[in-house]
C-alpha atoms as a PDB file:
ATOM      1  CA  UNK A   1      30.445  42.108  92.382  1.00  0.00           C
ATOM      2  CA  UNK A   2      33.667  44.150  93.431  1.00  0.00           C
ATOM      3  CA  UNK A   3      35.849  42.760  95.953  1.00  0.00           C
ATOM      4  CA  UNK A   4      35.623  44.611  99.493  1.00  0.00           C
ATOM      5  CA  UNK A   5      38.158  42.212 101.231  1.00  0.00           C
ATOM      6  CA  UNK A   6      40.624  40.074 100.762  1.00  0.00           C
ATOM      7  CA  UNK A   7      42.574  37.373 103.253  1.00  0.00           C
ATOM      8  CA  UNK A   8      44.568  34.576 102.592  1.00  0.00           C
ATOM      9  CA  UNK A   9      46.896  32.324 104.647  1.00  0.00           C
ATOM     10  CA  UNK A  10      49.469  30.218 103.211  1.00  0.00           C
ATOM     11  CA  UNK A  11      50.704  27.142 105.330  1.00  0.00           C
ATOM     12  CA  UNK A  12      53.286  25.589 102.783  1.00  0.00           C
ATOM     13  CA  UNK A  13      53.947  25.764  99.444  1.00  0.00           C
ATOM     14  CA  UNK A  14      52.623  24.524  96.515  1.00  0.00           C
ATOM     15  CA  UNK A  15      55.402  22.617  94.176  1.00  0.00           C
ATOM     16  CA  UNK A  16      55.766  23.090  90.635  1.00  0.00           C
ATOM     17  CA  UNK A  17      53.194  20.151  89.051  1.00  0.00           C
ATOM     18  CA  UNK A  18      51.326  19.617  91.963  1.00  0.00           C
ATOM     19  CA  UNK A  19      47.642  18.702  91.391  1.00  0.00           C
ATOM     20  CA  UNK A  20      45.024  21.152  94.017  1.00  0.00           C
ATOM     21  CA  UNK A  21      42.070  21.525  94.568  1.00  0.00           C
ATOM     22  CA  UNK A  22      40.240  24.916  95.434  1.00  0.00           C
ATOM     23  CA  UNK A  23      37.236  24.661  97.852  1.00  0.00           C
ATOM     24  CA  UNK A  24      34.801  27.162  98.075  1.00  0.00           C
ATOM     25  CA  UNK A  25      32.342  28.036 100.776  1.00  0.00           C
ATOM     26  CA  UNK A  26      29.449  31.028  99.845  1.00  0.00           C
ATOM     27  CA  UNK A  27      28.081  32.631 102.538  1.00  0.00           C
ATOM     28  CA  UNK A  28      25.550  35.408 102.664  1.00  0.00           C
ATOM     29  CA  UNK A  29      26.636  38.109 105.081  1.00  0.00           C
ATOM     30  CA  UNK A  30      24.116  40.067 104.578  1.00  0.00           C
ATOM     31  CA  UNK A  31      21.879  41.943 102.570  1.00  0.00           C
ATOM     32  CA  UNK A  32      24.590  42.937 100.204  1.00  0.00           C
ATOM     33  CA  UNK A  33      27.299  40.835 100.989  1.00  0.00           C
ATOM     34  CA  UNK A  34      29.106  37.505 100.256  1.00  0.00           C
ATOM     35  CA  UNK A  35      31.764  35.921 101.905  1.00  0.00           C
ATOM     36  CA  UNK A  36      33.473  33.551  99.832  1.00  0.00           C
ATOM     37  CA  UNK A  37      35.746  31.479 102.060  1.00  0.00           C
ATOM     38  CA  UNK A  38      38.167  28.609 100.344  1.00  0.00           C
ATOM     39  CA  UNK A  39      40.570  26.516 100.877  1.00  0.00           C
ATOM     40  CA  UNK A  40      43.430  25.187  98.776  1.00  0.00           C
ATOM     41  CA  UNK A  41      44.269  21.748  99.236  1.00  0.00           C
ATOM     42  CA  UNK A  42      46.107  18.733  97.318  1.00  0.00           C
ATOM     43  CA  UNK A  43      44.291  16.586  94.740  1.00  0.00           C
ATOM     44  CA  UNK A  44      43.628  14.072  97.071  1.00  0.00           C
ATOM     45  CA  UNK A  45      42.541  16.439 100.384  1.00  0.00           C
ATOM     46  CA  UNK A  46      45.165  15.165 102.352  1.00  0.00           C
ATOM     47  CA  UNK A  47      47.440  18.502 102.688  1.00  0.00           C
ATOM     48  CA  UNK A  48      46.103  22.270 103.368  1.00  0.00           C
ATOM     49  CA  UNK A  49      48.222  24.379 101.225  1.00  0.00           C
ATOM     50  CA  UNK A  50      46.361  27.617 102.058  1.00  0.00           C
ATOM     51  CA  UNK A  51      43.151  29.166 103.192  1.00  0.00           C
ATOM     52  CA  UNK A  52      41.436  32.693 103.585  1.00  0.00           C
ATOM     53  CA  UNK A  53      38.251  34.613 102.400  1.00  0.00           C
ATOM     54  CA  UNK A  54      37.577  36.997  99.194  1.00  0.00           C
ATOM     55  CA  UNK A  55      34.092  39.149 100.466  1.00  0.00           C
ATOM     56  CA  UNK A  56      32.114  40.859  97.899  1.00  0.00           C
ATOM     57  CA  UNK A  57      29.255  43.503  97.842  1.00  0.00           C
ATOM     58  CA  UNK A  58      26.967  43.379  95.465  1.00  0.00           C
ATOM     59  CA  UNK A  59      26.312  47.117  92.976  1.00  0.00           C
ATOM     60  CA  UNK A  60      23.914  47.832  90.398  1.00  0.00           C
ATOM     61  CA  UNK A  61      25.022  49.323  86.925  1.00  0.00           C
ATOM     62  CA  UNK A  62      25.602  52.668  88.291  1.00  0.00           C
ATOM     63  CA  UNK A  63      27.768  51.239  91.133  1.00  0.00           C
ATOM     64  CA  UNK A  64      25.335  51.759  94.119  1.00  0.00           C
ATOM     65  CA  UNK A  65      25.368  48.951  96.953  1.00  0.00           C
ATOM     66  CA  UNK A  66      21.964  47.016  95.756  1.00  0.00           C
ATOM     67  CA  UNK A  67      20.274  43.960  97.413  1.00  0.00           C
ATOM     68  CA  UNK A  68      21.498  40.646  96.055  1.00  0.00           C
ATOM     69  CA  UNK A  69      19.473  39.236  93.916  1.00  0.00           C
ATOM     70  CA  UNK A  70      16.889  36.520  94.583  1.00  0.00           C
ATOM     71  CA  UNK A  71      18.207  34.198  92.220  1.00  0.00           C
ATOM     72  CA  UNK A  72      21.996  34.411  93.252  1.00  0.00           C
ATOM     73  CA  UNK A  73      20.950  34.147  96.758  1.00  0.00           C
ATOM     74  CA  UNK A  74      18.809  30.693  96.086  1.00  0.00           C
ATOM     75  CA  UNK A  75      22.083  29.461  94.599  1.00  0.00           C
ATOM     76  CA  UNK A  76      23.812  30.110  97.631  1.00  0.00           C
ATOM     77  CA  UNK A  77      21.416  29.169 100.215  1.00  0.00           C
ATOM     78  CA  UNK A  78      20.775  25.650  98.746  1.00  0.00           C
ATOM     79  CA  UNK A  79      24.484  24.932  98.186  1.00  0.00           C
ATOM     80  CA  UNK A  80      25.036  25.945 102.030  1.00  0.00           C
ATOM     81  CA  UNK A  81      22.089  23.351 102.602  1.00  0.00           C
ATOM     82  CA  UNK A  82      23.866  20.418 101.005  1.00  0.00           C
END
């Protein structure tokens, strides 16, 4: 799935041997698209380092726009649900 976007927004910076953590947050735009939004934050979820959005359209093997597939979608929609 190719990249279409990209946005990220750093609030601080992250020192040398610090310990993150990357949240990640799929949601299906629509029929071909999904927005991956994270967020960067310490080990222990205390301190935002950064935060943005990567959004993705899904292609088929000749690189045409396709539907995304039922089973990637399922993934999606029940980690949303939890």
């Amino acid at each position: 799935m190719p990249r279409v976007e990209a946005f990220s927004k750093f609030s601080r910076p992250i020192r040398l041997g610090t310990a993150i953590r990357v949240r990640l947050d799929p949601e299906i735009q629509r029929e071909k698209t999904i927005r991956y939004n994270f967020e960067i934050v310490d080990d222990k979820g205390n301190k935002r380092f950064a935060a943005g959005y990567v959004t993705v359209v899904c292609v088929d093997a000749g690189f045409t726009s396709t539907a995304i597939p039922a089973a990637i979608r399922n993934i999606i929609e029940n980690a949303q649900s939890q």
